[in-house]
C-alpha atoms as a PDB file:
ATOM      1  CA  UNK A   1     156.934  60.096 170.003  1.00  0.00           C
ATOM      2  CA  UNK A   2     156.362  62.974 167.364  1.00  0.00           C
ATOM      3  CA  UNK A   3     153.108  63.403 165.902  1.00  0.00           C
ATOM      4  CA  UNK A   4     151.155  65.531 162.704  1.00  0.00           C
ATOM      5  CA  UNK A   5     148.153  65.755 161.927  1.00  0.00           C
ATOM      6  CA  UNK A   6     146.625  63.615 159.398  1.00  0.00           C
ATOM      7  CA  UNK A   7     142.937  62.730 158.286  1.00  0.00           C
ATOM      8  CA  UNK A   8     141.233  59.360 158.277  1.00  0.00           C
ATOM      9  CA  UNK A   9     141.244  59.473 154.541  1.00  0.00           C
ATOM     10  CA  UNK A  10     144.710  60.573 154.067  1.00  0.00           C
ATOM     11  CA  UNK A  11     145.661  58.128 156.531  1.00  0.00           C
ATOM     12  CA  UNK A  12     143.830  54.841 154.207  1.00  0.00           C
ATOM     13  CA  UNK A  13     145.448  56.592 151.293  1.00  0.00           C
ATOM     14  CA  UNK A  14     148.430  55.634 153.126  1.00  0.00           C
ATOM     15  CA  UNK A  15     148.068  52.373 154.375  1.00  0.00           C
ATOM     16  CA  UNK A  16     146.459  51.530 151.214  1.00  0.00           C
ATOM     17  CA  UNK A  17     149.503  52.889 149.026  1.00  0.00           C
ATOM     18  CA  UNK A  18     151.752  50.569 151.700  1.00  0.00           C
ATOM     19  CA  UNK A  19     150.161  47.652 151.703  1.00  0.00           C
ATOM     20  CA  UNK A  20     150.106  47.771 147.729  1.00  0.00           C
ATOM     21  CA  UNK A  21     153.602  48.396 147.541  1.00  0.00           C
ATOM     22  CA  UNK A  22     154.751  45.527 149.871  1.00  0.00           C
ATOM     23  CA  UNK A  23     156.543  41.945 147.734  1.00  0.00           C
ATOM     24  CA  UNK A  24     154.562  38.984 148.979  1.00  0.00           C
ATOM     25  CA  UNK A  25     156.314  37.715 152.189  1.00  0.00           C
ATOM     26  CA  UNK A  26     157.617  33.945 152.424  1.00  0.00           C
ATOM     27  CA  UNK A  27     154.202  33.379 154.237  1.00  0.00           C
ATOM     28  CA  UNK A  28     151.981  33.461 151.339  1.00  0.00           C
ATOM     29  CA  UNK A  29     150.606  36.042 148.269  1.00  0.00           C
ATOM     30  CA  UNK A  30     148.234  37.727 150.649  1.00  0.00           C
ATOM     31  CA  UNK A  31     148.673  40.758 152.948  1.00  0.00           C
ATOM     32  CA  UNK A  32     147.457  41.165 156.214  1.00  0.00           C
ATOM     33  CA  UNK A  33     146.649  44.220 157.612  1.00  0.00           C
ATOM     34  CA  UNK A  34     146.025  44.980 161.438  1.00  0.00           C
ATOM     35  CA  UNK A  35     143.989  48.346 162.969  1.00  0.00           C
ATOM     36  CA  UNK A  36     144.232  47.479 166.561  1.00  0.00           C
ATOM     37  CA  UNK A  37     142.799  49.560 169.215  1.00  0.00           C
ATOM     38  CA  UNK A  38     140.448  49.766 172.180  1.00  0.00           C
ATOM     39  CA  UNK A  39     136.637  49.457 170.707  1.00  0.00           C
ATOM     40  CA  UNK A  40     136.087  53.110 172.050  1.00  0.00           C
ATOM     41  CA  UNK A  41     138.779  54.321 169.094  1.00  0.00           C
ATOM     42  CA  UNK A  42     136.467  52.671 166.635  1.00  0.00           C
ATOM     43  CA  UNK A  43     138.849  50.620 164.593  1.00  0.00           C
ATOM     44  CA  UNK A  44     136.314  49.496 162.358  1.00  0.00           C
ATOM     45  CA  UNK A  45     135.731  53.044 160.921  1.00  0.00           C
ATOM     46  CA  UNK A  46     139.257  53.214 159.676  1.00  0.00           C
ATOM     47  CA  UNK A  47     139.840  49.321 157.966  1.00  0.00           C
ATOM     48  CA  UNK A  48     136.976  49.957 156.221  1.00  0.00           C
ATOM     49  CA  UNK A  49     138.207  53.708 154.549  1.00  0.00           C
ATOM     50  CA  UNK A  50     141.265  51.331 154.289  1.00  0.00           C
ATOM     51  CA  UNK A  51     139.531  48.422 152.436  1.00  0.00           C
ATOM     52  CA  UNK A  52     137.762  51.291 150.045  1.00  0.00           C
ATOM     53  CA  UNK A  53     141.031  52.914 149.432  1.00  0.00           C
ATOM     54  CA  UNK A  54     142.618  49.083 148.462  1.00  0.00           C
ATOM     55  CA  UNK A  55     139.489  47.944 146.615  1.00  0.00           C
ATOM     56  CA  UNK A  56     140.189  51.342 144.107  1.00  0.00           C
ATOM     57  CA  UNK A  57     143.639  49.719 143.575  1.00  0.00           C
ATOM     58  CA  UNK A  58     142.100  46.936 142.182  1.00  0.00           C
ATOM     59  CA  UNK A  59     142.533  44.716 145.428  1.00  0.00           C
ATOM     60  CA  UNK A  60     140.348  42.302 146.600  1.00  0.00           C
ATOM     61  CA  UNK A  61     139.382  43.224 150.735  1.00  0.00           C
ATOM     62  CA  UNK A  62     138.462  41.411 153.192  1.00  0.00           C
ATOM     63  CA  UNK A  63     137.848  43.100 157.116  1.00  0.00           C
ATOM     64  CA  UNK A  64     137.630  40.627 159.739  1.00  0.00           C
ATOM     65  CA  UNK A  65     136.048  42.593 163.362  1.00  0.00           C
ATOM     66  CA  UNK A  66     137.548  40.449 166.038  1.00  0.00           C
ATOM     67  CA  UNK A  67     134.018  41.444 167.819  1.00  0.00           C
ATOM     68  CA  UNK A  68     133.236  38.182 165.412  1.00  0.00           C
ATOM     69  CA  UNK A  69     135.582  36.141 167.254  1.00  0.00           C
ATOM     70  CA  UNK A  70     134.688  36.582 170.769  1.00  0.00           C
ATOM     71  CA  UNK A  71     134.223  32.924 173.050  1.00  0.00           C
ATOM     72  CA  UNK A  72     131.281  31.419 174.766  1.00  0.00           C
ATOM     73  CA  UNK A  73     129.904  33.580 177.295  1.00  0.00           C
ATOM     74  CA  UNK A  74     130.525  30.364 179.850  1.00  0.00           C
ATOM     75  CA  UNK A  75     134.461  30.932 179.047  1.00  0.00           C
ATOM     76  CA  UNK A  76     134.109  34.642 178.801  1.00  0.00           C
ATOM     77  CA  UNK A  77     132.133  35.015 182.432  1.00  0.00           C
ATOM     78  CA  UNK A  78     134.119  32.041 184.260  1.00  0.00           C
ATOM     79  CA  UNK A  79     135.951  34.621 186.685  1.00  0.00           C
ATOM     80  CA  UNK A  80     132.186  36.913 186.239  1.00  0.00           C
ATOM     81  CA  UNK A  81     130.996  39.305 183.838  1.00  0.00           C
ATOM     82  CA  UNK A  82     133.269  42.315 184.578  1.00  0.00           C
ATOM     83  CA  UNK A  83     136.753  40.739 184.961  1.00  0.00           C
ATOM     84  CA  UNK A  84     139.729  42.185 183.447  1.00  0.00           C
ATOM     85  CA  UNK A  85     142.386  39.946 183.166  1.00  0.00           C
ATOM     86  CA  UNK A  86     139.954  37.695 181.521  1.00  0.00           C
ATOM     87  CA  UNK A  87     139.182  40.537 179.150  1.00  0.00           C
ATOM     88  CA  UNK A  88     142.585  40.734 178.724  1.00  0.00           C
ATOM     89  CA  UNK A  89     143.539  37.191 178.360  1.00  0.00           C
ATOM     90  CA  UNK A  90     140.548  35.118 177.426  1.00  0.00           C
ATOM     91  CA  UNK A  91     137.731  37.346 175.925  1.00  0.00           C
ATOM     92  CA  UNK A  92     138.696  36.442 172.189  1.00  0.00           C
ATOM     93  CA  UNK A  93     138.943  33.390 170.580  1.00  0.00           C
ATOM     94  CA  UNK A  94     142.997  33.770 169.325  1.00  0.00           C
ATOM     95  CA  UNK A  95     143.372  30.361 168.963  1.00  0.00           C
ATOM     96  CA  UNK A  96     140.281  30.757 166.229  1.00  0.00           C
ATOM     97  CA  UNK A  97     141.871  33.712 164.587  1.00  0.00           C
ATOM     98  CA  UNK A  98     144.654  31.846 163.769  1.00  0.00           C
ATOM     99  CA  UNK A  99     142.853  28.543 162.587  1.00  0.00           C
ATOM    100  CA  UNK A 100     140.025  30.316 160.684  1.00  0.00           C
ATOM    101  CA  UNK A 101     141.606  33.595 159.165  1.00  0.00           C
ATOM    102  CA  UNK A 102     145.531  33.675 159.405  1.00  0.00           C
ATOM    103  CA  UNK A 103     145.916  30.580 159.083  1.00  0.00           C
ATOM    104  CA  UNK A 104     143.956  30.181 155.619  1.00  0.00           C
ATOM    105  CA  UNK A 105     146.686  32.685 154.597  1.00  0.00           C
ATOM    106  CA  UNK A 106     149.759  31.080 155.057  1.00  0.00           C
ATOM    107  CA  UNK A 107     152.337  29.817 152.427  1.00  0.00           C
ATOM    108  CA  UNK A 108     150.156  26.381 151.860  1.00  0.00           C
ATOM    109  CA  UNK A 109     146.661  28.299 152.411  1.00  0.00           C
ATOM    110  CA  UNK A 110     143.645  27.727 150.598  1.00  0.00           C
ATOM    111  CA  UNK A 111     142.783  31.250 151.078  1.00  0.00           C
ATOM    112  CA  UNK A 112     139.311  30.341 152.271  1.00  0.00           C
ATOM    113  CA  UNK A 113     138.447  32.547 155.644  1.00  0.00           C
ATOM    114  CA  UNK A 114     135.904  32.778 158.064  1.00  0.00           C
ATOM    115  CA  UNK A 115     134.049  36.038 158.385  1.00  0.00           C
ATOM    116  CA  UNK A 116     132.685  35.654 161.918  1.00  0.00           C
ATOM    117  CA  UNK A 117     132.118  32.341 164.571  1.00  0.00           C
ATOM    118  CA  UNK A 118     130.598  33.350 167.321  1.00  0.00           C
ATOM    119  CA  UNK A 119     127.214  35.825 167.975  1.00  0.00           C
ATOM    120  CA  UNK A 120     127.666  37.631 171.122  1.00  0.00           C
ATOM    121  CA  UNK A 121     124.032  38.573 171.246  1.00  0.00           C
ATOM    122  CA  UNK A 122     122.991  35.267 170.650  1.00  0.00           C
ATOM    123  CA  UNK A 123     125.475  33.020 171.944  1.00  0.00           C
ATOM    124  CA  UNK A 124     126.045  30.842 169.127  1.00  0.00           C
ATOM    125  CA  UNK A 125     127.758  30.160 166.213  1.00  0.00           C
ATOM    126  CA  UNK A 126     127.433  32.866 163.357  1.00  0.00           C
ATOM    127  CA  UNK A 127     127.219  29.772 160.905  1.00  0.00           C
ATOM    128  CA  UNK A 128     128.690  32.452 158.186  1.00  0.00           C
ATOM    129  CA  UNK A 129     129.713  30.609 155.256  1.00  0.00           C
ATOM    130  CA  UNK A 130     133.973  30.966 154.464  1.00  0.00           C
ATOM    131  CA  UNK A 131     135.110  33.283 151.851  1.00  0.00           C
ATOM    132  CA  UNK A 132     137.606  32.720 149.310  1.00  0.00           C
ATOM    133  CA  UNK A 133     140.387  35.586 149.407  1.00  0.00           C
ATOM    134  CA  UNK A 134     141.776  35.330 145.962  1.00  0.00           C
ATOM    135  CA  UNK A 135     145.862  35.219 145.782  1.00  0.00           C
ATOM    136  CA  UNK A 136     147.074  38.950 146.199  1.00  0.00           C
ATOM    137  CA  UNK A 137     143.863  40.046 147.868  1.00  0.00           C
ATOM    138  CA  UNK A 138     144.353  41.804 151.599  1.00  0.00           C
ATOM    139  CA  UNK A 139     142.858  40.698 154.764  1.00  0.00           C
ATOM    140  CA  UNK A 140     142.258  43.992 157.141  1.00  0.00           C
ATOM    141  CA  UNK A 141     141.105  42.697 160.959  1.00  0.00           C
ATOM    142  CA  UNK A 142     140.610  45.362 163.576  1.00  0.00           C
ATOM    143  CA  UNK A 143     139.886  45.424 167.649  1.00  0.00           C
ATOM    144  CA  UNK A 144     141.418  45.845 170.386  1.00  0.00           C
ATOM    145  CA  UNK A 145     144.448  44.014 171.656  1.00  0.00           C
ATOM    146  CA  UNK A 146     145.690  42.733 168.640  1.00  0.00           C
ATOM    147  CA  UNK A 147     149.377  42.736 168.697  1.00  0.00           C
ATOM    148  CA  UNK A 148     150.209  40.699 171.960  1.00  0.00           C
ATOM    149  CA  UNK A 149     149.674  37.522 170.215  1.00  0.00           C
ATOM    150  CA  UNK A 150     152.402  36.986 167.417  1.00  0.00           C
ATOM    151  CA  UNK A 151     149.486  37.142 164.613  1.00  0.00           C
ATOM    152  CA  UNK A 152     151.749  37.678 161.312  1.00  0.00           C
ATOM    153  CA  UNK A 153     150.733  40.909 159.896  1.00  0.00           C
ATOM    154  CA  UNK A 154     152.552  42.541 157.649  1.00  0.00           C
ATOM    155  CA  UNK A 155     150.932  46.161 158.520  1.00  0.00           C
ATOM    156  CA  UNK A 156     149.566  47.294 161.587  1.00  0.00           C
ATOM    157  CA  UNK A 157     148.573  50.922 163.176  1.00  0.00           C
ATOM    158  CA  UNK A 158     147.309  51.136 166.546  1.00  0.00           C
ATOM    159  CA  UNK A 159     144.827  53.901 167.022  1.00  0.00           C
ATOM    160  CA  UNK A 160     145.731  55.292 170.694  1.00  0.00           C
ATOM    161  CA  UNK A 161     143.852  56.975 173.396  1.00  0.00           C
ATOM    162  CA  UNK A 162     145.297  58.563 176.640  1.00  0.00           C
ATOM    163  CA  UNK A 163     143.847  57.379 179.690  1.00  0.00           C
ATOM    164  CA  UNK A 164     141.816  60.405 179.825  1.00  0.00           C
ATOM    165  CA  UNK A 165     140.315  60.177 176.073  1.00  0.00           C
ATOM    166  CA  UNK A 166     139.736  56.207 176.824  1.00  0.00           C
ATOM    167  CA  UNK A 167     138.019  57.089 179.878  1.00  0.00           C
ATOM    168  CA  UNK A 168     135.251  59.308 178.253  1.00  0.00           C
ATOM    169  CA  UNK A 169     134.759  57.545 175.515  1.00  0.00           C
ATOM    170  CA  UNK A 170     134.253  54.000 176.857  1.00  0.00           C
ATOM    171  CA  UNK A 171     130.780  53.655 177.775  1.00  0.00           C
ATOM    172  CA  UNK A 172     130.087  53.517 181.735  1.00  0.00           C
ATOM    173  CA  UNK A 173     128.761  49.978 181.578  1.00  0.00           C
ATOM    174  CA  UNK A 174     132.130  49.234 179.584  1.00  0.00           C
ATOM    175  CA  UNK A 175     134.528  51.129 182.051  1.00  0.00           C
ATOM    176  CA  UNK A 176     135.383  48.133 183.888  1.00  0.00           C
ATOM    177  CA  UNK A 177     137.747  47.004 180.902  1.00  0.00           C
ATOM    178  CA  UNK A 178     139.612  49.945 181.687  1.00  0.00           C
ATOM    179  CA  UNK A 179     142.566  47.889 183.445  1.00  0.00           C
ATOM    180  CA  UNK A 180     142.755  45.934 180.910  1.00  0.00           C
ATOM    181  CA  UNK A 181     143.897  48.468 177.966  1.00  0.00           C
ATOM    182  CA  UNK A 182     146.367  49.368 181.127  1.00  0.00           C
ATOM    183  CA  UNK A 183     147.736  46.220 181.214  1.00  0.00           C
ATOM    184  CA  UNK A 184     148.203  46.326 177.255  1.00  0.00           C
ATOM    185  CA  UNK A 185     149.740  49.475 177.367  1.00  0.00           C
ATOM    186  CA  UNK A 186     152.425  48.210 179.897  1.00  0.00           C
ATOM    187  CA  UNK A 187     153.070  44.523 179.359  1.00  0.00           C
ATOM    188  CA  UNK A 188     152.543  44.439 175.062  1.00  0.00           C
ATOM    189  CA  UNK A 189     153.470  48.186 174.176  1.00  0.00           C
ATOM    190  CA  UNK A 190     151.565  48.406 171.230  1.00  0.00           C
ATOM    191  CA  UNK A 191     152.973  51.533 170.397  1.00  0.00           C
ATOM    192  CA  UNK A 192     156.281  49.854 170.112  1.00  0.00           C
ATOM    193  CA  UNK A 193     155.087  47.003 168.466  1.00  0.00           C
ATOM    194  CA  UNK A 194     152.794  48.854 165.620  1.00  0.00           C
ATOM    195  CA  UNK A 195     154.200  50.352 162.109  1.00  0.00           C
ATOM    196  CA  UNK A 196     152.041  53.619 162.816  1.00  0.00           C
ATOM    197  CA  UNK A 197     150.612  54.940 165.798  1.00  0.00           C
ATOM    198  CA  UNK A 198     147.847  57.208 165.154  1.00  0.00           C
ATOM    199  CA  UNK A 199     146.261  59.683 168.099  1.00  0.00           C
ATOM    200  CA  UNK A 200     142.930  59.428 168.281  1.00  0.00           C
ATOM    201  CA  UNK A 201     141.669  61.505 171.352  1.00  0.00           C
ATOM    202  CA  UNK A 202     140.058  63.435 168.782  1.00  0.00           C
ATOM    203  CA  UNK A 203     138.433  61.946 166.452  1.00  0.00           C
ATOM    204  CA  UNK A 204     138.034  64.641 164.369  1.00  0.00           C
ATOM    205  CA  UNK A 205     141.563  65.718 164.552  1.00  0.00           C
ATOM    206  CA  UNK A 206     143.483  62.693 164.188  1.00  0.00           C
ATOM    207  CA  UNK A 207     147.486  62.505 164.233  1.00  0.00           C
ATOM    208  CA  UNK A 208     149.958  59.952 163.399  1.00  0.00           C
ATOM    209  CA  UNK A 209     153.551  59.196 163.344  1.00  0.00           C
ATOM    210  CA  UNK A 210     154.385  58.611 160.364  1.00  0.00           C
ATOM    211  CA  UNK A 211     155.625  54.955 159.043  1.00  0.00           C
ATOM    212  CA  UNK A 212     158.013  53.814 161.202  1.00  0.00           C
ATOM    213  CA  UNK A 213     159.956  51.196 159.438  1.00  0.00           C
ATOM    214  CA  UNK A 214     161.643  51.905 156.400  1.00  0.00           C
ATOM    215  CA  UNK A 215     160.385  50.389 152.984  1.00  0.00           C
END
């Protein structure tokens, strides 16, 4: 896998340019845009450079943080509180992410999303009231394992760390879901999977591949 440098600007500039360029798939008049990566690569950072670069375009943006979509902490801590298959498998609500937000996007949507469900401070619902995404507007969601699950996006970059990079920048108490990013790497292959894969060990120095799919 070959790799240039790039900056995070640049880089939305890009995406943006794609995703404005793309015909309306058979699934519906929105696009849907997905920055997947481990929450030490700081997706957020880049879908919201993304949704800037879109919104100049004359887009309407919406970003959806999966961190918004996480389940009960009695589902999350059945096998305890620093399990990794269950971070793996269970930690996020995908069956919500397809009901609430992809779902509203489909051929026969209403285009009405939900922002957020669940508080993970809290423990409770967010209660966040839906938003309409107007026909031709862009959904961006970003967080970590993201492209194991089928979700139809019509973009997606995953932001990569080496084990190394991963390792330092995952907070200590947050180390445990180390396995788990592993287990992503080997069974899902994001890399494979994504449009883009930008290297992030750096995140000053980013560098991507390039699109990977012709237009």
């Amino acid at each position: 896998m070959r790799f240039e440098a790039i900056t995070w600007e640049r880089l939305a500039e890009s995406l943006a340019a794609r995703a404005d360029g793309l015909e309306p798939s058979g699934a519906g008049p929105w696009t849907r845009i997905a920055v997947d990566g481990a929450p030490a690569a700081r997706t957020g950072e880049p879908a919201q450079k993304v949704a800037e670069a879109l919104r100049v375009r004359g887009r309407a943006v919406l970003v959806v943080s999966t961190e918004g979509f996480l389940r009960p902490a009695s589902l999350r801590y059945e096998y305890g509180k620093e399990d990794p298959d269950s971070y793996f498998s269970g930690w996020f609500d995908t069956g919500a992410l397809w009901r609430e937000v992809l779902g509203p996007l489909e051929a026969d949507g209403s285009g009405r999303v939900l922002p957020d469900l669940w508080d993970p401070v809290t423990d409770r619902a967010t209660r966040s009231p839906y938003r309409l995404l107007p026909q031709g507007g862009v959904l961006v969601v970003h967080g970590p394992l993201l492209l194991g699950h089928w979700f139809p996006f019509d973009l997606s970059v995953h932001l990569r760390l080496s084990p190394g990079a991963l390792r330092r920048r995952t907070e200590e108490s947050e180390r445990w879901t180390l396995p788990a990013f592993a287990r992503y790497e080997e069974e899902v292959a994001p890399g494979d999977r994504a449009d883009a894969v930008v290297r992030a060990d750096d995140p000053l120095r980013p560098a991507w591949t390039g699109w990977r799919r012709n237009e």
